[in-house]
PDB file of N, CA and C in Angstrom:
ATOM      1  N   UNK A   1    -105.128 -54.561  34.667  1.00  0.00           N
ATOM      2  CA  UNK A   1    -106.364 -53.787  34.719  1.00  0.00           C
ATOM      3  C   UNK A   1    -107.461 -54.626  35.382  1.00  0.00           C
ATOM      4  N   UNK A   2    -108.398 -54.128  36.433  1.00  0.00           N
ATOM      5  CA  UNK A   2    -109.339 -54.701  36.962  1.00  0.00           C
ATOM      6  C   UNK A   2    -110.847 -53.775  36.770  1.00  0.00           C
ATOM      7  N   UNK A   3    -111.464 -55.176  36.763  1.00  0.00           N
ATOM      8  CA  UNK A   3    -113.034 -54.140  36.540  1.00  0.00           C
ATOM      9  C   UNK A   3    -113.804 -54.412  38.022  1.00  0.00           C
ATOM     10  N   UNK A   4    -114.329 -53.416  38.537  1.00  0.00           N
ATOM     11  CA  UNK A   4    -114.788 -54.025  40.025  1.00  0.00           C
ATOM     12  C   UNK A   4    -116.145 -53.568  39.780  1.00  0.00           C
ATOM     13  N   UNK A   5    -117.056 -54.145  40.931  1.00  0.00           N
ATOM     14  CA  UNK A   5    -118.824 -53.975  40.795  1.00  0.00           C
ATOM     15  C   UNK A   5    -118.683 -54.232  42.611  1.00  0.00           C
ATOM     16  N   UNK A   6    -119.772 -53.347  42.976  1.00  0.00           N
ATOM     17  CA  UNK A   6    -120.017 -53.128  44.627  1.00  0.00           C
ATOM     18  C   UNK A   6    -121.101 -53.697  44.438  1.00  0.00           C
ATOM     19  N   UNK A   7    -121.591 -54.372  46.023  1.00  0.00           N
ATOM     20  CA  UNK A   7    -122.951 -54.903  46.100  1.00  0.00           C
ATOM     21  C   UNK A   7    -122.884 -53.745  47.705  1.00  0.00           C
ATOM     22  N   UNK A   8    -123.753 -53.297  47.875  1.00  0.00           N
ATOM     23  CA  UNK A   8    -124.029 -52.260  48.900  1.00  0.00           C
ATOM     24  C   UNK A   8    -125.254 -52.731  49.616  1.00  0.00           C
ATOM     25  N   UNK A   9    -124.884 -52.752  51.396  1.00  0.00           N
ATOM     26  CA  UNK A   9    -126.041 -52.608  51.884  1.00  0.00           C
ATOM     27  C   UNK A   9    -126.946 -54.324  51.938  1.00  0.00           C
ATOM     28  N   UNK A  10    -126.365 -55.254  51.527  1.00  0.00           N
ATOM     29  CA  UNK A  10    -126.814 -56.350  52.078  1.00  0.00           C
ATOM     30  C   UNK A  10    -126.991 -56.816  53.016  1.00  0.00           C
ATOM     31  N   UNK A  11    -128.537 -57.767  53.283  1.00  0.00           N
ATOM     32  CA  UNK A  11    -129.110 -58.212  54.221  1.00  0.00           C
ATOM     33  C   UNK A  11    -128.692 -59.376  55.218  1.00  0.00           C
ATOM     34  N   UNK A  12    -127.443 -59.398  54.776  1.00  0.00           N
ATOM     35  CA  UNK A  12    -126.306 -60.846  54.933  1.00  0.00           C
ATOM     36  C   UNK A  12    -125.093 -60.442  56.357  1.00  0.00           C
ATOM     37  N   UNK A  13    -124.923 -60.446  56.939  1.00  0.00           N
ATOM     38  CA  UNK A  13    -123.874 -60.550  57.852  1.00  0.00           C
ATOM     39  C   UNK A  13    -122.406 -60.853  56.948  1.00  0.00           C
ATOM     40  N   UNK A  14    -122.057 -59.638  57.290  1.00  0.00           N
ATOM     41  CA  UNK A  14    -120.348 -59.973  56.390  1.00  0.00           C
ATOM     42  C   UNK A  14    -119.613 -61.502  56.839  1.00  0.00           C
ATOM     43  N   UNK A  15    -119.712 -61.719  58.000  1.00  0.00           N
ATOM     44  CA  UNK A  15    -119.081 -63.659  58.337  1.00  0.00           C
ATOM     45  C   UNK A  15    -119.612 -64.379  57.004  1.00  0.00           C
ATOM     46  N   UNK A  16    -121.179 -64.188  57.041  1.00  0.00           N
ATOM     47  CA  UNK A  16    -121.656 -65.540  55.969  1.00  0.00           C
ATOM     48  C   UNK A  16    -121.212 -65.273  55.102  1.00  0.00           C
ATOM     49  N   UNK A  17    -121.352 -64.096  54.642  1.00  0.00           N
ATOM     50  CA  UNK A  17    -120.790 -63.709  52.627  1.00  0.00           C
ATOM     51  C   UNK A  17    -119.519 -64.042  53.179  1.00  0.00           C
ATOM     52  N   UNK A  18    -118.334 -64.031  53.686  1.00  0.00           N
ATOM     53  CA  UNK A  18    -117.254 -64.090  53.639  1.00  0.00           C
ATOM     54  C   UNK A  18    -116.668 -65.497  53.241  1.00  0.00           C
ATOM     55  N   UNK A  19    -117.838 -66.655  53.784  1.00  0.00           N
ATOM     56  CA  UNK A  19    -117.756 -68.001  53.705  1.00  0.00           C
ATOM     57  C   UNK A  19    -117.738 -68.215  52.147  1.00  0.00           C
ATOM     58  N   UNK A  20    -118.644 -67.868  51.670  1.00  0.00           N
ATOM     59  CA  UNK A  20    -118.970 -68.013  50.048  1.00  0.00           C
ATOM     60  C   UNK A  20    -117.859 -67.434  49.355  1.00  0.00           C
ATOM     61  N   UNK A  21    -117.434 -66.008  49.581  1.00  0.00           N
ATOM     62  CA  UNK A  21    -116.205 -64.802  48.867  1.00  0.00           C
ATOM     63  C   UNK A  21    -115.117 -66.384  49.181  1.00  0.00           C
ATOM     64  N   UNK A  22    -114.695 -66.627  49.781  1.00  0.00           N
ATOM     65  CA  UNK A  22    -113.632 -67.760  49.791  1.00  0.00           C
ATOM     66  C   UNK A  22    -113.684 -68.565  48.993  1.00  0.00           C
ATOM     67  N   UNK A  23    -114.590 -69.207  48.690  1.00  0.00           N
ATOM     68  CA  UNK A  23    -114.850 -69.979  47.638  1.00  0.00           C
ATOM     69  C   UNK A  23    -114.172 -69.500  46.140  1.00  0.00           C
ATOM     70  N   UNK A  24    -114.560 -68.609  46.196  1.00  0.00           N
ATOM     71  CA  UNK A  24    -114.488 -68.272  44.556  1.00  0.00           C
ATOM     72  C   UNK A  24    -113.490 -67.253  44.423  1.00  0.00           C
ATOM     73  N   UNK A  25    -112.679 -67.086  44.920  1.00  0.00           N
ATOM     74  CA  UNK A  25    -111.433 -66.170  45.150  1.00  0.00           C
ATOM     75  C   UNK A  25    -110.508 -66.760  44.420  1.00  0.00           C
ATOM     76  N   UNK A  26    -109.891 -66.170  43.386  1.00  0.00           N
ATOM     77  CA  UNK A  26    -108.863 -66.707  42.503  1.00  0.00           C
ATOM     78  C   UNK A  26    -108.786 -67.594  41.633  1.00  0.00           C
ATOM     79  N   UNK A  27    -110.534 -67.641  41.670  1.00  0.00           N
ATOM     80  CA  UNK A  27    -110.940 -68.790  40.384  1.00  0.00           C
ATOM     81  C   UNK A  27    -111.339 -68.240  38.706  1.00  0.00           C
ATOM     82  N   UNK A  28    -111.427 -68.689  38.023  1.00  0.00           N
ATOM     83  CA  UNK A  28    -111.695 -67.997  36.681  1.00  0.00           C
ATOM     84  C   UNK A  28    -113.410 -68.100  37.073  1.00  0.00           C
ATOM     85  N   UNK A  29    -113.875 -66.878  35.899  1.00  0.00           N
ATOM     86  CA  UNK A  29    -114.838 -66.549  36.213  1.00  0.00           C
ATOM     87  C   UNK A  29    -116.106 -67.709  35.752  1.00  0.00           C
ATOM     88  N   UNK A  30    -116.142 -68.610  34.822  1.00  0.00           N
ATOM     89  CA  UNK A  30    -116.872 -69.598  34.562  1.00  0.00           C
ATOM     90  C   UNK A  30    -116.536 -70.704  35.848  1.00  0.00           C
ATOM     91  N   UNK A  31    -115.790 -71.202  36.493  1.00  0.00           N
ATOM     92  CA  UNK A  31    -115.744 -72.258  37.454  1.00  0.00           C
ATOM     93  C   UNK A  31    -116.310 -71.429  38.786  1.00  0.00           C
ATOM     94  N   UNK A  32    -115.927 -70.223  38.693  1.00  0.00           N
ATOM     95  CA  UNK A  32    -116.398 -69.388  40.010  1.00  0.00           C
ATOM     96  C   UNK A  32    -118.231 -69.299  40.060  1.00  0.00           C
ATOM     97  N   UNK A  33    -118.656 -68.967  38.703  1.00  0.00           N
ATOM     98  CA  UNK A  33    -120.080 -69.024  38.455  1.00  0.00           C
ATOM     99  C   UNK A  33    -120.775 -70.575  38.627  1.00  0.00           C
ATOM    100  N   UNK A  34    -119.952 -71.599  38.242  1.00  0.00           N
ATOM    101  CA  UNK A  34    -120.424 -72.785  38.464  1.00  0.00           C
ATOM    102  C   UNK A  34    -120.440 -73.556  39.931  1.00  0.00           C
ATOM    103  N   UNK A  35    -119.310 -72.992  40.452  1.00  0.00           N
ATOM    104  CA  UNK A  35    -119.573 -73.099  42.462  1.00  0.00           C
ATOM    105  C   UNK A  35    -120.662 -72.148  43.135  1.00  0.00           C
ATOM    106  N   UNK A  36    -120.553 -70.807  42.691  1.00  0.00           N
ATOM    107  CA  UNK A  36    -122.086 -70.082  42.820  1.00  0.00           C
ATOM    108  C   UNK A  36    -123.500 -70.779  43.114  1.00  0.00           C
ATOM    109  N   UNK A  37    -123.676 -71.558  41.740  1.00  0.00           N
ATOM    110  CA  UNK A  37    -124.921 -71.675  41.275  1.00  0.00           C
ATOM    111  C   UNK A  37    -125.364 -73.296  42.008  1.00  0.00           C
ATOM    112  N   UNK A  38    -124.001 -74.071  42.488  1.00  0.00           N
ATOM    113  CA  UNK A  38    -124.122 -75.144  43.257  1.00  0.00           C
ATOM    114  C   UNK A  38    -123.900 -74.702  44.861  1.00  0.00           C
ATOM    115  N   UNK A  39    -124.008 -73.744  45.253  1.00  0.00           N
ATOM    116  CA  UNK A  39    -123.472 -72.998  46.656  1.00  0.00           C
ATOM    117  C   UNK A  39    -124.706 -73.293  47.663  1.00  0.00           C
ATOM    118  N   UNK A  40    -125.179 -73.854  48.342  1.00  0.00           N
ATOM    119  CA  UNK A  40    -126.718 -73.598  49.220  1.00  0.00           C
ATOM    120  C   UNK A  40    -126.869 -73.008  50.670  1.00  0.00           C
ATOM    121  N   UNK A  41    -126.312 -71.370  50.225  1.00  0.00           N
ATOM    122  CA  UNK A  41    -125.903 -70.301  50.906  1.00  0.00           C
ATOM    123  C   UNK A  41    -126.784 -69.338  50.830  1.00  0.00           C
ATOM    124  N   UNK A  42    -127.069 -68.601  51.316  1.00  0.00           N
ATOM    125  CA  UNK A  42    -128.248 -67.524  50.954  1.00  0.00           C
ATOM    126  C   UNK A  42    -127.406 -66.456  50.378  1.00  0.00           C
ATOM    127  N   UNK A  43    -126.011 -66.453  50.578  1.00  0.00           N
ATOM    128  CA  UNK A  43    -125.204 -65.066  49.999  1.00  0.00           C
ATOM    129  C   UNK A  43    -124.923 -65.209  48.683  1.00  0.00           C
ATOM    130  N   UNK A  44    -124.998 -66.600  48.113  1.00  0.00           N
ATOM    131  CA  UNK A  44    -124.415 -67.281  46.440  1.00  0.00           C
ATOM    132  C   UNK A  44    -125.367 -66.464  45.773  1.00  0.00           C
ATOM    133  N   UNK A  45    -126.632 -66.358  45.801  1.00  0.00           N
ATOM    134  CA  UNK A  45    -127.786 -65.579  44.871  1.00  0.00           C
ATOM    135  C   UNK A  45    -126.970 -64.293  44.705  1.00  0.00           C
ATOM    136  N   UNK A  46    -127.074 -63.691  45.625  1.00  0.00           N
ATOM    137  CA  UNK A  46    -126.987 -61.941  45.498  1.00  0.00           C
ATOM    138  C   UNK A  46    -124.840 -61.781  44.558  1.00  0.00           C
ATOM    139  N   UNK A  47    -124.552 -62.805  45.315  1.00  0.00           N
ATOM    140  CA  UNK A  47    -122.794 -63.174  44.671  1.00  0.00           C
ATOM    141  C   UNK A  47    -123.128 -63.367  43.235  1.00  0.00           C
ATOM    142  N   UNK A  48    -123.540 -64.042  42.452  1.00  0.00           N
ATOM    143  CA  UNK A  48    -123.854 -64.582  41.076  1.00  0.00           C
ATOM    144  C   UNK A  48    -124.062 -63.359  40.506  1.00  0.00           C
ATOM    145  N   UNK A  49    -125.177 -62.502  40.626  1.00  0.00           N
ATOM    146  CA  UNK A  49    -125.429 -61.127  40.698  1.00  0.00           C
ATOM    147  C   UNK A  49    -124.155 -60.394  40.325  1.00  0.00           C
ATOM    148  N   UNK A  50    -123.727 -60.343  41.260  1.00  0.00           N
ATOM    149  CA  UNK A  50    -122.322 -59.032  41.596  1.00  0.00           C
ATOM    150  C   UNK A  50    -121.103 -59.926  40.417  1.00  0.00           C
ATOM    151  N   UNK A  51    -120.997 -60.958  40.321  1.00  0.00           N
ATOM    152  CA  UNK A  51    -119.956 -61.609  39.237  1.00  0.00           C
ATOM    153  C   UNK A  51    -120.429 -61.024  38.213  1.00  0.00           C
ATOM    154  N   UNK A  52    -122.418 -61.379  37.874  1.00  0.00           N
ATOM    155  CA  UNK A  52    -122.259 -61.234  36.285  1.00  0.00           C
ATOM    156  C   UNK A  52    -122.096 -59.764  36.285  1.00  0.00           C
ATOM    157  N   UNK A  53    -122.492 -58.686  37.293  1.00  0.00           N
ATOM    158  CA  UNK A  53    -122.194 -57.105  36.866  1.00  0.00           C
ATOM    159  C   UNK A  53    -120.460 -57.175  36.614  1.00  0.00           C
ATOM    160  N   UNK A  54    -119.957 -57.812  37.606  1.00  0.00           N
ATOM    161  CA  UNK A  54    -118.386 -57.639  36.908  1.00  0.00           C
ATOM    162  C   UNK A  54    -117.936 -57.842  35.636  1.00  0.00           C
ATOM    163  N   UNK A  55    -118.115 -58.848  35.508  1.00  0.00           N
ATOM    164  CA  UNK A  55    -118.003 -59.562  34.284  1.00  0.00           C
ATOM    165  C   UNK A  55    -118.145 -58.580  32.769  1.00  0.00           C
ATOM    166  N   UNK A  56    -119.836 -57.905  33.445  1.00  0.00           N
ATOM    167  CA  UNK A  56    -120.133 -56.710  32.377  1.00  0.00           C
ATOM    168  C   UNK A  56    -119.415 -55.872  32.468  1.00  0.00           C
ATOM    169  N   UNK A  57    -119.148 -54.962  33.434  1.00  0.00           N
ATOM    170  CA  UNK A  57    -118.011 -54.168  33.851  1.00  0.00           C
ATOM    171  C   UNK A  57    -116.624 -54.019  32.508  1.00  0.00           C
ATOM    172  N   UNK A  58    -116.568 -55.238  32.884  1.00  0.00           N
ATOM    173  CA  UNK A  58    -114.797 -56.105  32.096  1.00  0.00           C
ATOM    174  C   UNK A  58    -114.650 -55.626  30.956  1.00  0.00           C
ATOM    175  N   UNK A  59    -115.979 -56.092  30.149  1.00  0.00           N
ATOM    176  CA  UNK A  59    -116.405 -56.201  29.351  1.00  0.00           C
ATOM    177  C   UNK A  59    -117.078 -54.973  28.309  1.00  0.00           C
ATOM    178  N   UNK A  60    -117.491 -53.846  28.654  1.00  0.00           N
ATOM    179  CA  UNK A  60    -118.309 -53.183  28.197  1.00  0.00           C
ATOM    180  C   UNK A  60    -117.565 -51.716  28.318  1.00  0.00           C
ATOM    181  N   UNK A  61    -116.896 -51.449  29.685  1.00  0.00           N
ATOM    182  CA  UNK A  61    -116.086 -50.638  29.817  1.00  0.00           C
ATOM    183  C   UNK A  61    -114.568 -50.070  29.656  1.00  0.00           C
ATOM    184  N   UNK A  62    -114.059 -51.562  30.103  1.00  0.00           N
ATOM    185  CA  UNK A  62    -112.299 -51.510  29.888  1.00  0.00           C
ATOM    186  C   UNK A  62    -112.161 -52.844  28.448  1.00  0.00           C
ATOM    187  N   UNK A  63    -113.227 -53.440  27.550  1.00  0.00           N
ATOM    188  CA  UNK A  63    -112.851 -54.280  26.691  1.00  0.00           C
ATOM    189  C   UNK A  63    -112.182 -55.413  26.774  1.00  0.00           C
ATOM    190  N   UNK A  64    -112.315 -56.118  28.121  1.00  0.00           N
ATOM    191  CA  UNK A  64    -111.481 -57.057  28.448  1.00  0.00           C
ATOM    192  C   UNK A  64    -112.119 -58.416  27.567  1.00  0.00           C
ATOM    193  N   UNK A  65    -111.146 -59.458  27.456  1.00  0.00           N
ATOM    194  CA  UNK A  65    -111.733 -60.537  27.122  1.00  0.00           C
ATOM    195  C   UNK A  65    -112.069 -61.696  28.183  1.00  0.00           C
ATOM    196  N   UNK A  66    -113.601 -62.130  27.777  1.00  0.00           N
ATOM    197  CA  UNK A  66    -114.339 -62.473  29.034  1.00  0.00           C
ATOM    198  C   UNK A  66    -113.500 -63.985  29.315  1.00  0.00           C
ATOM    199  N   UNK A  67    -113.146 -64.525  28.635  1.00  0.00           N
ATOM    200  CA  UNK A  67    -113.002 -65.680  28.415  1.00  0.00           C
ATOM    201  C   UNK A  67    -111.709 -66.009  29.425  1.00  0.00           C
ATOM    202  N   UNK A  68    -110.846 -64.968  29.021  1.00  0.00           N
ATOM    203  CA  UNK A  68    -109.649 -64.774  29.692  1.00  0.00           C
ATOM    204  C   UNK A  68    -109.950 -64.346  31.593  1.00  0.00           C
ATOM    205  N   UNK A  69    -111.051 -63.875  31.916  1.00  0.00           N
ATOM    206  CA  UNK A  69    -111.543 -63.125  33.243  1.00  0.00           C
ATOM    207  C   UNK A  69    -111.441 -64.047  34.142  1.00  0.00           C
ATOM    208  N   UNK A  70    -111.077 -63.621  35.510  1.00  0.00           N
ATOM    209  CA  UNK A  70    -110.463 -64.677  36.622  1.00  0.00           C
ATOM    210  C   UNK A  70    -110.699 -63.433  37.762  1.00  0.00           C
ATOM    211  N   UNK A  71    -111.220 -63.957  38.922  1.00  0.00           N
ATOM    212  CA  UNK A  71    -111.591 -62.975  40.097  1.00  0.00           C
ATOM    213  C   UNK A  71    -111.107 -62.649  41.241  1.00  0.00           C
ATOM    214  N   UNK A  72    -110.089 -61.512  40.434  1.00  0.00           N
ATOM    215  CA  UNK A  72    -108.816 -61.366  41.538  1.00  0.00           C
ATOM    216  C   UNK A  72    -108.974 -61.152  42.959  1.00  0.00           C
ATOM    217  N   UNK A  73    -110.253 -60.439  43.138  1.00  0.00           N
ATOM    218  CA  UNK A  73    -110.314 -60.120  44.510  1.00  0.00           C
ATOM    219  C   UNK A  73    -111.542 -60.021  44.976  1.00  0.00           C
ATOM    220  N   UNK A  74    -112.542 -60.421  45.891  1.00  0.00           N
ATOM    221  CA  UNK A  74    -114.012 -60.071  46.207  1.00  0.00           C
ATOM    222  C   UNK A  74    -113.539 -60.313  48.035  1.00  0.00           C
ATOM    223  N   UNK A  75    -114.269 -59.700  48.670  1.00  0.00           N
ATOM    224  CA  UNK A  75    -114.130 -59.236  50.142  1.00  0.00           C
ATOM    225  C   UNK A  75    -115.612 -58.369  50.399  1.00  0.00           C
ATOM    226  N   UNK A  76    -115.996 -58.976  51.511  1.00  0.00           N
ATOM    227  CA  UNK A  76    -117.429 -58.150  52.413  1.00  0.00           C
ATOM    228  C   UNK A  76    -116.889 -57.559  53.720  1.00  0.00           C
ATOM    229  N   UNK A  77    -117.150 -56.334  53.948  1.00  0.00           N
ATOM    230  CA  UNK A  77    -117.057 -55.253  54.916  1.00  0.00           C
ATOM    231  C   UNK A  77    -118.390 -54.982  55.739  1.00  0.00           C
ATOM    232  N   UNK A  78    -118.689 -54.628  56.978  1.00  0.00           N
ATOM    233  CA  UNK A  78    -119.737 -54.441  58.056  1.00  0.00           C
ATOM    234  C   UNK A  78    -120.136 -53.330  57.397  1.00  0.00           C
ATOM    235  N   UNK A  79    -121.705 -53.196  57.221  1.00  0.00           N
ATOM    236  CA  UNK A  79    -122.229 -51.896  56.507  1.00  0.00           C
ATOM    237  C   UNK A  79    -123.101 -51.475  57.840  1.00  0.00           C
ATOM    238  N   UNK A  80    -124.040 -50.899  57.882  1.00  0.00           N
ATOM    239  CA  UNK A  80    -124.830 -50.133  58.876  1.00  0.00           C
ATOM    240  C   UNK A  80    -125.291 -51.374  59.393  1.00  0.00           C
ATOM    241  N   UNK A  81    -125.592 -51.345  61.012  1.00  0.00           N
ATOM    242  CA  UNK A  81    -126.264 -52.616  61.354  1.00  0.00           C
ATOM    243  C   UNK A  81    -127.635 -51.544  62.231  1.00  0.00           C
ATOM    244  N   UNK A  82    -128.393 -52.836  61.831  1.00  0.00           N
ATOM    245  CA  UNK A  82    -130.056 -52.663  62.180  1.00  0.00           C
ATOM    246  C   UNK A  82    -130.496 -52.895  63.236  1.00  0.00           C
ATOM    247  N   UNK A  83    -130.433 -52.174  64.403  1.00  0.00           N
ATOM    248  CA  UNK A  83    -130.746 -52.155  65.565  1.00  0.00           C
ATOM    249  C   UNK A  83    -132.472 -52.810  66.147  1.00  0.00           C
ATOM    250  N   UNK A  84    -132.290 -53.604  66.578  1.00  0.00           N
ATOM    251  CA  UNK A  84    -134.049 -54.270  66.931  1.00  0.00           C
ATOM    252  C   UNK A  84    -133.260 -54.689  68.399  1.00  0.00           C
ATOM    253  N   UNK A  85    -135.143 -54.550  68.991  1.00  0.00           N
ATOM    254  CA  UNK A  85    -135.095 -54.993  70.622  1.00  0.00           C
ATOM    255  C   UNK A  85    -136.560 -56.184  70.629  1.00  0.00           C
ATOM    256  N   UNK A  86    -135.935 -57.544  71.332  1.00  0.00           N
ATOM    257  CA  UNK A  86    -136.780 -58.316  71.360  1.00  0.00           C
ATOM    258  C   UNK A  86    -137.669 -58.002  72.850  1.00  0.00           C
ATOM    259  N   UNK A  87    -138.503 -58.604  73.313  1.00  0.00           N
ATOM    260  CA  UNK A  87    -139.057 -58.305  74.783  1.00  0.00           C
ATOM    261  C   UNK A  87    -138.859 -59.712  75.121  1.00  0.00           C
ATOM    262  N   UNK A  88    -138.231 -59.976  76.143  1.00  0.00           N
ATOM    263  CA  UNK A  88    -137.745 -60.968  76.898  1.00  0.00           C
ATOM    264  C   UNK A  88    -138.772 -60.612  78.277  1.00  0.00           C
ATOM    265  N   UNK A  89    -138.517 -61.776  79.167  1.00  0.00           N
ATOM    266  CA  UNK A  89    -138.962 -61.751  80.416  1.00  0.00           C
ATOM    267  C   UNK A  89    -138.728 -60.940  81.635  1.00  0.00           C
ATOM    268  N   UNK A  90    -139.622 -60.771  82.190  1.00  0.00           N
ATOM    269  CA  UNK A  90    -140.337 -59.174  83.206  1.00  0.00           C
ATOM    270  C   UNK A  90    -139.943 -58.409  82.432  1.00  0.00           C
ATOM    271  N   UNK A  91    -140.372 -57.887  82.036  1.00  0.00           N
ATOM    272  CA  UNK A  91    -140.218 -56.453  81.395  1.00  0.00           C
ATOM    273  C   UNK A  91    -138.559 -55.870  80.682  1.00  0.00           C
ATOM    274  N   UNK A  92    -137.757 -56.998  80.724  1.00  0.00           N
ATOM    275  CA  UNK A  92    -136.172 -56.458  79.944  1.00  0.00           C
ATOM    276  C   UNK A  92    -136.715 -56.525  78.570  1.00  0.00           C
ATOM    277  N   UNK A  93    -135.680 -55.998  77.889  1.00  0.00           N
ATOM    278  CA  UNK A  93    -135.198 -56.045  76.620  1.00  0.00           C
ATOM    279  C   UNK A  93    -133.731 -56.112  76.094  1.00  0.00           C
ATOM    280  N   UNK A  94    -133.830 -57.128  74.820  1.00  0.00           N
ATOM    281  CA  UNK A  94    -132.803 -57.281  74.390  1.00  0.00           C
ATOM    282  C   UNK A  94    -132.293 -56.919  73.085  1.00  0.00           C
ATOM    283  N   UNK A  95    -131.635 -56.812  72.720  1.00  0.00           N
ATOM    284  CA  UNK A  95    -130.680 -56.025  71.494  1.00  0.00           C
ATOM    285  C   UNK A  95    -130.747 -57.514  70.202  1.00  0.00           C
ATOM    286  N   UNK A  96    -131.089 -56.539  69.210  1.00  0.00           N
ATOM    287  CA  UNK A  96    -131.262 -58.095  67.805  1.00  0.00           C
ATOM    288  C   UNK A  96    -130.548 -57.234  66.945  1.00  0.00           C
ATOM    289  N   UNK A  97    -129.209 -57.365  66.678  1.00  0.00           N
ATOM    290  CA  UNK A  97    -128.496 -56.710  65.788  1.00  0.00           C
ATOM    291  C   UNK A  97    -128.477 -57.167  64.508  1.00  0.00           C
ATOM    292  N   UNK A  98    -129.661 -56.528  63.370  1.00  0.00           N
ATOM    293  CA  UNK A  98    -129.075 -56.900  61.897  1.00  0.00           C
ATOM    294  C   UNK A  98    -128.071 -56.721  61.201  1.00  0.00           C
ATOM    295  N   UNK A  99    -127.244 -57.506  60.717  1.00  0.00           N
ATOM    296  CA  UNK A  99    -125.825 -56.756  60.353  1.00  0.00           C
ATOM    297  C   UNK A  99    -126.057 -56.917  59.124  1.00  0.00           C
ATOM    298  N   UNK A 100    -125.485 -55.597  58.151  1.00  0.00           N
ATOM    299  CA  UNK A 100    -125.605 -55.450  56.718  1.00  0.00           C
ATOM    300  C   UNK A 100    -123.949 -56.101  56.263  1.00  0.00           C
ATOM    301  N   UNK A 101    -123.884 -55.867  55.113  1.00  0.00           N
ATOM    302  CA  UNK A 101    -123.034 -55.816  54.173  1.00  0.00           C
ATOM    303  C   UNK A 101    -122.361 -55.241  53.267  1.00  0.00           C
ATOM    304  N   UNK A 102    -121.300 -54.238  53.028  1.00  0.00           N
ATOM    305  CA  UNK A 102    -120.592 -53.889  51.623  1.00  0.00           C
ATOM    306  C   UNK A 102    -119.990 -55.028  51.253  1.00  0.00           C
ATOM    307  N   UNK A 103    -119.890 -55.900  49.874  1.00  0.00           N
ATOM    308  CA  UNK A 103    -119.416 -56.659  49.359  1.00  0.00           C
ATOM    309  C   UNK A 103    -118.644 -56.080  47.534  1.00  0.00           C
ATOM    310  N   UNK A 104    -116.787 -56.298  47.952  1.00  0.00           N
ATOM    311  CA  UNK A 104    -116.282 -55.854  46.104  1.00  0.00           C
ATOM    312  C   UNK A 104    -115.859 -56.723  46.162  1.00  0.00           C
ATOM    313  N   UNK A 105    -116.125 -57.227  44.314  1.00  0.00           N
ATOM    314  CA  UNK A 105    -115.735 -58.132  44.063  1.00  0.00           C
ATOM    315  C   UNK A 105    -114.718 -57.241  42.859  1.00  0.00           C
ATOM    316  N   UNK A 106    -113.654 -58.151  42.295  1.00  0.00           N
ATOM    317  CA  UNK A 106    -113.099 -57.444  41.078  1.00  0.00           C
ATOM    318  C   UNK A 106    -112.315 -58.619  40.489  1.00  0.00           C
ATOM    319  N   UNK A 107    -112.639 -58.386  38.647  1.00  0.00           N
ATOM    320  CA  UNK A 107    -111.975 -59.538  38.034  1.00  0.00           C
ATOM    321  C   UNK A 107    -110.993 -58.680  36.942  1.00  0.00           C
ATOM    322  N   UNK A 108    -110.008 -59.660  36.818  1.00  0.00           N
ATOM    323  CA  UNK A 108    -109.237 -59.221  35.761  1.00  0.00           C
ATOM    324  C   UNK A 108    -108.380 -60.034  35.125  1.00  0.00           C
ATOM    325  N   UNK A 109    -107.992 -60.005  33.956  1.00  0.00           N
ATOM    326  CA  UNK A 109    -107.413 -60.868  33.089  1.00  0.00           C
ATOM    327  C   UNK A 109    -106.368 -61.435  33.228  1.00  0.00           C
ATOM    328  N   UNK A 110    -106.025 -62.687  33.063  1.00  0.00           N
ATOM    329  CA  UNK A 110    -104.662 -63.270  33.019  1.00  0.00           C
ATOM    330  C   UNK A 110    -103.745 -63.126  32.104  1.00  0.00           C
ATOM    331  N   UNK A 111    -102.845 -62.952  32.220  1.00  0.00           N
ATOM    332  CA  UNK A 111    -101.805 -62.830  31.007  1.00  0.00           C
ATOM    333  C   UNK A 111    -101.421 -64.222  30.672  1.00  0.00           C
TER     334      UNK A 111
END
């Protein structure tokens, strides 16, 4: 059984979150929170976030035991990207693509 939590619509480029999601992929959920919180990533904040909603998830909905929780799977997907034009020289313009984020994470218990 897995409990999953979406982070939707982040301001992050799926590459960077993807750097961090590696990290903590297949780790139990206390060592995964403790690489988080030492991470100096701009995606670790909003990640810490999306663990502890899992975690609650686990916990509140399917009764899992937290202790036992390990994070089977988290992955970021390209969400809408934010189209901007800078003004460059004579009169061109250029394309400033913000790229968003869908980010699931999902934990579930070890046997």
């Amino acid at each position: 059984m897995e409990a999953k939590a979406y982070l939707k619509y982040l301001r992050i480029a799926p590459r960077k979150v993807q750097i961090v999601a590696d990290l903590i992929r297949g780790k139990d959920v206390n060592t995964a929170m403790a690489i988080l919180m030492q991470t100096p990533k701009a995606a670790s904040e909003p990640m810490i976030k999306l663990l502890k909603s899992a975690v609650a998830n686990a916990e509140n909905n399917n009764n899992m035991d937290v202790e036992k929780l390990y994070v089977s799977q988290v992955f970021a997907t390209p969400g809408p990207i934010l189209k901007r034009v800078m003004p460059r020289a004579q009169g061109r313009a250029y394309r400033i693509n913000k790229r968003t984020s869908h980010v699931t994470l999902a934990v579930a218990e070890k046997a």
